[in-house]
PDB file of N, CA and C in Angstrom:
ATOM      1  N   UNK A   1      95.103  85.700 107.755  1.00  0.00           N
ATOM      2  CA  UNK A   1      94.461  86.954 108.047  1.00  0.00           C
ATOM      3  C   UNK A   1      93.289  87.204 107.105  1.00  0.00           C
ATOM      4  N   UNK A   2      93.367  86.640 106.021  1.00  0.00           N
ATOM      5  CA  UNK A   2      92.422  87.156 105.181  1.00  0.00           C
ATOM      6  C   UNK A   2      91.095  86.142 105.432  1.00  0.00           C
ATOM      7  N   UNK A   3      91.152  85.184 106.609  1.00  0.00           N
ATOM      8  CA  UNK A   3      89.942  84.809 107.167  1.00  0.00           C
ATOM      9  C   UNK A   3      89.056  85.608 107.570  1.00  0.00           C
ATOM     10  N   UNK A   4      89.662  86.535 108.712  1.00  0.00           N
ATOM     11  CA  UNK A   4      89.479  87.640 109.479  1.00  0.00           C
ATOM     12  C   UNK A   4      88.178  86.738 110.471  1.00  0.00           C
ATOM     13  N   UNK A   5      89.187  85.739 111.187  1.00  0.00           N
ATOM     14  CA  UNK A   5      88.437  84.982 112.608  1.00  0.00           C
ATOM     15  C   UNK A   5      88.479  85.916 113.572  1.00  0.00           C
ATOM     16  N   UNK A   6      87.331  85.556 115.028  1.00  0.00           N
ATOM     17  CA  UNK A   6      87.500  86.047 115.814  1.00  0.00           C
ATOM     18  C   UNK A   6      86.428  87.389 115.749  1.00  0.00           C
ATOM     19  N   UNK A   7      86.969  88.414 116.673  1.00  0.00           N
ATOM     20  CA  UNK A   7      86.431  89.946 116.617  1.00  0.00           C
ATOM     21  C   UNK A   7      87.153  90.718 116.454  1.00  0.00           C
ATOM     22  N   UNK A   8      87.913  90.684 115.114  1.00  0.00           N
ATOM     23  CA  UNK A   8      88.708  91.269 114.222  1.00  0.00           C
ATOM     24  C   UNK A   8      88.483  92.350 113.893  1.00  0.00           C
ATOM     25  N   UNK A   9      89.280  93.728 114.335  1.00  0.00           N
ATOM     26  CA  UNK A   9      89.397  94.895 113.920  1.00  0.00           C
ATOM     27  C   UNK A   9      89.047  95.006 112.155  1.00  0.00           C
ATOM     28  N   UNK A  10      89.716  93.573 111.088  1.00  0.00           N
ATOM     29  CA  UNK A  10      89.574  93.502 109.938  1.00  0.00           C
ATOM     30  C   UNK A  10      88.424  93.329 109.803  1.00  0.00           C
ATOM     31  N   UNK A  11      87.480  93.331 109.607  1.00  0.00           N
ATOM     32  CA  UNK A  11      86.268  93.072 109.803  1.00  0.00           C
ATOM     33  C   UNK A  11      85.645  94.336 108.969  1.00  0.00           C
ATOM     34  N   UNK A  12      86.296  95.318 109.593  1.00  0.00           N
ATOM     35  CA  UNK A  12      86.222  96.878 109.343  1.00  0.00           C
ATOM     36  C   UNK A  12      86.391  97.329 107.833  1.00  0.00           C
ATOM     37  N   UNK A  13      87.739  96.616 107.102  1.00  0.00           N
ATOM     38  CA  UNK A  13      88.115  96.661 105.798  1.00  0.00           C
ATOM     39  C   UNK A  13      87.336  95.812 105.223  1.00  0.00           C
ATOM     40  N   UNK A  14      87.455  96.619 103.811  1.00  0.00           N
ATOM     41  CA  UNK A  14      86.614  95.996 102.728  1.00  0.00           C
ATOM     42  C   UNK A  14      87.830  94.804 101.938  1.00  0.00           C
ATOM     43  N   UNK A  15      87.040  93.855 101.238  1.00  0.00           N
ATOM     44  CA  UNK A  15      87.875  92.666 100.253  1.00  0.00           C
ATOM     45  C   UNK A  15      89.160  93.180 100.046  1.00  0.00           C
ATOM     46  N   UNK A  16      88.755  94.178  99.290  1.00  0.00           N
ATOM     47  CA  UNK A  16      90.539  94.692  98.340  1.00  0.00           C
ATOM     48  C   UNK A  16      91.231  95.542  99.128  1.00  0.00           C
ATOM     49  N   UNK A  17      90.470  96.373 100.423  1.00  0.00           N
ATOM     50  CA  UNK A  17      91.870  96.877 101.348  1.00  0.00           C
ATOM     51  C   UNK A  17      92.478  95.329 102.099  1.00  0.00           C
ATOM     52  N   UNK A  18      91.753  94.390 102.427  1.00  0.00           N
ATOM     53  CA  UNK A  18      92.356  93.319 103.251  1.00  0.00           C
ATOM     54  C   UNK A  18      93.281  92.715 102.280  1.00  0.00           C
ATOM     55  N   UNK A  19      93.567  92.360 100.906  1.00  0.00           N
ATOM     56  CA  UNK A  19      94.365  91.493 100.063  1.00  0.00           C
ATOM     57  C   UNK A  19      95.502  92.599 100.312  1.00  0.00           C
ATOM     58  N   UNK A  20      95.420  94.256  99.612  1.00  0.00           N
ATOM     59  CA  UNK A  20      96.370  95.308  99.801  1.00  0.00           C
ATOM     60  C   UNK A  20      97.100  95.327 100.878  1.00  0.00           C
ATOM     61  N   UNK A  21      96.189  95.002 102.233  1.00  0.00           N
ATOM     62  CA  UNK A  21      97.095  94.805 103.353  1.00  0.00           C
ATOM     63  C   UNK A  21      97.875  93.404 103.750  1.00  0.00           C
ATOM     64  N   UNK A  22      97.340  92.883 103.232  1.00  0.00           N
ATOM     65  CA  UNK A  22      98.184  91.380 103.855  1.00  0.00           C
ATOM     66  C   UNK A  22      99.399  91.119 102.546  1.00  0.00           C
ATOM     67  N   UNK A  23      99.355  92.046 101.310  1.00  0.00           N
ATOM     68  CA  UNK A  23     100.439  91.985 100.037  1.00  0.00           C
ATOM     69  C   UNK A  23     101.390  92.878 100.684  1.00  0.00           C
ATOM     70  N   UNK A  24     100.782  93.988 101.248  1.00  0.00           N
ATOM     71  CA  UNK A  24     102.317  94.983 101.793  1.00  0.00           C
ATOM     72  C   UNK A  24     102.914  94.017 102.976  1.00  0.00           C
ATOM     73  N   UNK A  25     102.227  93.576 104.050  1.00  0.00           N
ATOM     74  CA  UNK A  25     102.768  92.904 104.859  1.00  0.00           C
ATOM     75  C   UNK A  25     103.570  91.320 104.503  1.00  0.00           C
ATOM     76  N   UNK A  26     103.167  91.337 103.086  1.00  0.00           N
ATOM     77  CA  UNK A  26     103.893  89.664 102.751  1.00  0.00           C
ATOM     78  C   UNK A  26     105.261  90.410 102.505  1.00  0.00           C
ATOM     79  N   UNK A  27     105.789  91.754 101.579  1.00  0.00           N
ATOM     80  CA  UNK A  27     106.396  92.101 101.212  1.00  0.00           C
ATOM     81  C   UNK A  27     107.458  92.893 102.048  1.00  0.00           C
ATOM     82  N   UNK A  28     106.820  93.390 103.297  1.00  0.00           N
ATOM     83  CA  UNK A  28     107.746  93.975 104.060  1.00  0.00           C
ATOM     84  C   UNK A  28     108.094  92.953 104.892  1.00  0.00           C
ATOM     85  N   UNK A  29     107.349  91.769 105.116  1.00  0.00           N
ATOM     86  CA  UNK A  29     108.176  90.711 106.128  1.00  0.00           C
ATOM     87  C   UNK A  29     109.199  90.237 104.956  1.00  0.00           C
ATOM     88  N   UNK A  30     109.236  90.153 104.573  1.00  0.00           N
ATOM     89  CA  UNK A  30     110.257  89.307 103.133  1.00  0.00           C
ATOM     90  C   UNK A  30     111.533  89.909 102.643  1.00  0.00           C
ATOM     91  N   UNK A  31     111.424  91.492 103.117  1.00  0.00           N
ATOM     92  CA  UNK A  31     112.797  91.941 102.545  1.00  0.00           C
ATOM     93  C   UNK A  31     113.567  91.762 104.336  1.00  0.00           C
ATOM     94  N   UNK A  32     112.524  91.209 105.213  1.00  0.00           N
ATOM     95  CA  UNK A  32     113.604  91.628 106.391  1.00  0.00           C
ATOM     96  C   UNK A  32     113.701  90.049 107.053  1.00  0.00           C
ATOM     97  N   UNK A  33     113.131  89.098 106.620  1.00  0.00           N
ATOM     98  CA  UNK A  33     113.322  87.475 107.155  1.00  0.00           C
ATOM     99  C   UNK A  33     112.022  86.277 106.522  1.00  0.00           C
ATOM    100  N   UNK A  34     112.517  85.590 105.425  1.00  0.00           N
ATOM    101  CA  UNK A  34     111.462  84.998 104.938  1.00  0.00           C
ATOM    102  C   UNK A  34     110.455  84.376 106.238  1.00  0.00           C
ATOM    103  N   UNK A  35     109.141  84.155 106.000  1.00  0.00           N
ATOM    104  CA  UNK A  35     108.423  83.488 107.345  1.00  0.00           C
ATOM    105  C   UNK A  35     108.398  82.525 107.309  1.00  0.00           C
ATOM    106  N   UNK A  36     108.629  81.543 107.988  1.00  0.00           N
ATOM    107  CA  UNK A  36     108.654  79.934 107.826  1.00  0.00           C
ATOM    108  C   UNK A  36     107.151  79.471 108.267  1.00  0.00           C
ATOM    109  N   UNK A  37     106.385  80.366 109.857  1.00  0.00           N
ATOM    110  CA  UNK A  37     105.329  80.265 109.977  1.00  0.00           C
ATOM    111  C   UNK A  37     104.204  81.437 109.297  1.00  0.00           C
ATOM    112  N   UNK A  38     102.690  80.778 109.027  1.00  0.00           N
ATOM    113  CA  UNK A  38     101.854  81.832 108.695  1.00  0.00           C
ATOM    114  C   UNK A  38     101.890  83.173 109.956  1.00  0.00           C
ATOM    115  N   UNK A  39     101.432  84.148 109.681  1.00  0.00           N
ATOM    116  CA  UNK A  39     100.708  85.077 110.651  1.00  0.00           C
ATOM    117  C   UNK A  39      99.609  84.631 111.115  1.00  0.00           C
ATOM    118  N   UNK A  40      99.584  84.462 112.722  1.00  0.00           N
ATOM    119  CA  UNK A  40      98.217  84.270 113.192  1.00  0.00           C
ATOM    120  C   UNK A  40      97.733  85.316 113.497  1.00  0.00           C
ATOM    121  N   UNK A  41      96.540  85.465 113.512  1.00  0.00           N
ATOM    122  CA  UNK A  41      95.637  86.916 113.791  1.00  0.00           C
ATOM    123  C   UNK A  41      95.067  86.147 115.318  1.00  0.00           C
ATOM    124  N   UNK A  42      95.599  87.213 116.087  1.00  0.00           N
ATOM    125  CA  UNK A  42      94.736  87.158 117.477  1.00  0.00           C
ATOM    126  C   UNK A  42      93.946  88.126 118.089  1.00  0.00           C
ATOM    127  N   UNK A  43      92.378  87.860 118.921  1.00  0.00           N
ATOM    128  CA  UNK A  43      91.768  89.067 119.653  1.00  0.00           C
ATOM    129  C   UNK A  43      92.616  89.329 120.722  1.00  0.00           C
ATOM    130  N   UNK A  44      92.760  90.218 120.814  1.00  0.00           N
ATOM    131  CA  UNK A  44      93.679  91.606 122.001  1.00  0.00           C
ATOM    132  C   UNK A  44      92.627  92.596 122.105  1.00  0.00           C
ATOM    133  N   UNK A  45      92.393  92.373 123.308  1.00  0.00           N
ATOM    134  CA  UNK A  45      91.288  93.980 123.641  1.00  0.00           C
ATOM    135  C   UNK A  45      92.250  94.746 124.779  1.00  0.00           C
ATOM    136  N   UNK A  46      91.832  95.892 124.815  1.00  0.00           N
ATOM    137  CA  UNK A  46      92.046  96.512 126.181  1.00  0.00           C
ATOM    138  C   UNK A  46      90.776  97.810 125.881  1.00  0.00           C
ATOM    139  N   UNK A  47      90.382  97.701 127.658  1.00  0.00           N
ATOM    140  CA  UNK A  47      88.929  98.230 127.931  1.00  0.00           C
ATOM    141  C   UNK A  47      89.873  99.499 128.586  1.00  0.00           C
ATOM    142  N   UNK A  48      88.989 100.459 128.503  1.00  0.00           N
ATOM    143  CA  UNK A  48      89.609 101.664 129.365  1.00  0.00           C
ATOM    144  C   UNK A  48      88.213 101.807 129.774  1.00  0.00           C
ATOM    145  N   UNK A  49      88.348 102.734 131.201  1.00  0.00           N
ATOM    146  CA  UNK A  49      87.483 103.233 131.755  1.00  0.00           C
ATOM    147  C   UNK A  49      88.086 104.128 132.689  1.00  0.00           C
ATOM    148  N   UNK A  50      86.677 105.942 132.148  1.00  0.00           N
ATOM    149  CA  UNK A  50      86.855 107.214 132.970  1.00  0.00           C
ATOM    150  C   UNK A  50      86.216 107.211 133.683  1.00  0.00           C
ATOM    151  N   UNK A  51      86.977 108.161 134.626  1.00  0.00           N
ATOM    152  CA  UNK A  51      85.793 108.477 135.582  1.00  0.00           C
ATOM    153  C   UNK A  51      86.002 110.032 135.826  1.00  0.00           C
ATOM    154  N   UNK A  52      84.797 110.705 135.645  1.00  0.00           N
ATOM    155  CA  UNK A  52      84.401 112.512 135.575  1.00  0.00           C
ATOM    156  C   UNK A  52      84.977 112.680 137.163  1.00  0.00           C
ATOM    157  N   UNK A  53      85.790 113.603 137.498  1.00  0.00           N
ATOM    158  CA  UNK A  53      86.022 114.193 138.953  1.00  0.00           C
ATOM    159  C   UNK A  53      85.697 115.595 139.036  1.00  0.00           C
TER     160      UNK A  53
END
Protein backbone atom coordinates (compact mmCIF):
# COMPACT_ATOMS: atom_id res chain seq x y z
CA UNK A 1 0.00 0.00 0.00
CA UNK A 2 2.54 2.35 0.68
CA UNK A 3 3.27 2.20 -3.20
CA UNK A 4 -0.05 3.74 -3.65
CA UNK A 5 -0.36 2.05 -7.53
CA UNK A 6 -3.09 2.61 -9.66
CA UNK A 7 -5.80 5.64 -9.02
CA UNK A 8 -5.54 5.39 -5.48
CA UNK A 9 -7.79 7.24 -3.18
CA UNK A 10 -4.08 7.24 -1.17
CA UNK A 11 -2.77 9.44 -3.31
CA UNK A 12 -4.80 11.97 -1.28
CA UNK A 13 -2.63 11.33 2.05
CA UNK A 14 0.44 12.79 2.78
CA UNK A 15 3.96 10.40 3.60
CA UNK A 16 3.33 10.19 7.39
CA UNK A 17 -0.61 9.82 7.30
CA UNK A 18 0.10 6.75 4.73
CA UNK A 19 2.98 4.93 7.15
CA UNK A 20 0.22 5.91 10.32
CA UNK A 21 -2.26 4.17 8.26
CA UNK A 22 -0.79 1.09 7.02
CA UNK A 23 0.96 0.77 11.12
CA UNK A 24 -2.72 0.82 12.54
CA UNK A 25 -3.78 -1.59 9.89
CA UNK A 26 -0.54 -3.92 10.43
CA UNK A 27 -1.66 -3.85 14.07
CA UNK A 28 -5.29 -4.38 13.95
CA UNK A 29 -4.87 -7.26 11.38
CA UNK A 30 -2.41 -8.93 13.92
CA UNK A 31 -4.36 -9.00 17.07
CA UNK A 32 -7.18 -10.76 14.96
CA UNK A 33 -5.06 -13.35 12.37
CA UNK A 34 -1.37 -12.97 11.50
CA UNK A 35 -1.31 -12.29 7.40
CA UNK A 36 0.50 -14.81 5.59
CA UNK A 37 -0.32 -12.69 2.33
CA UNK A 38 0.62 -8.83 1.74
CA UNK A 39 -2.50 -6.44 1.29
CA UNK A 40 -3.13 -5.75 -2.23
CA UNK A 41 -4.48 -2.33 -2.97
CA UNK A 42 -7.05 -2.44 -5.77
CA UNK A 43 -8.98 0.39 -8.10
CA UNK A 44 -12.82 -0.01 -7.26
CA UNK A 45 -14.81 2.83 -8.67
CA UNK A 46 -18.46 3.22 -8.66
CA UNK A 47 -19.91 6.16 -10.89
CA UNK A 48 -23.30 7.45 -9.80
CA UNK A 49 -25.41 9.40 -11.91
CA UNK A 50 -28.60 12.06 -11.23
CA UNK A 51 -30.99 12.97 -12.97
CA UNK A 52 -33.11 16.53 -11.94
CA UNK A 53 -37.08 15.55 -12.33
Amino acid sequence: MLQRKGRSILHELTDNELVELVSFMKERLGTVQPTVQPIEEKDRWTVWVAEKQ
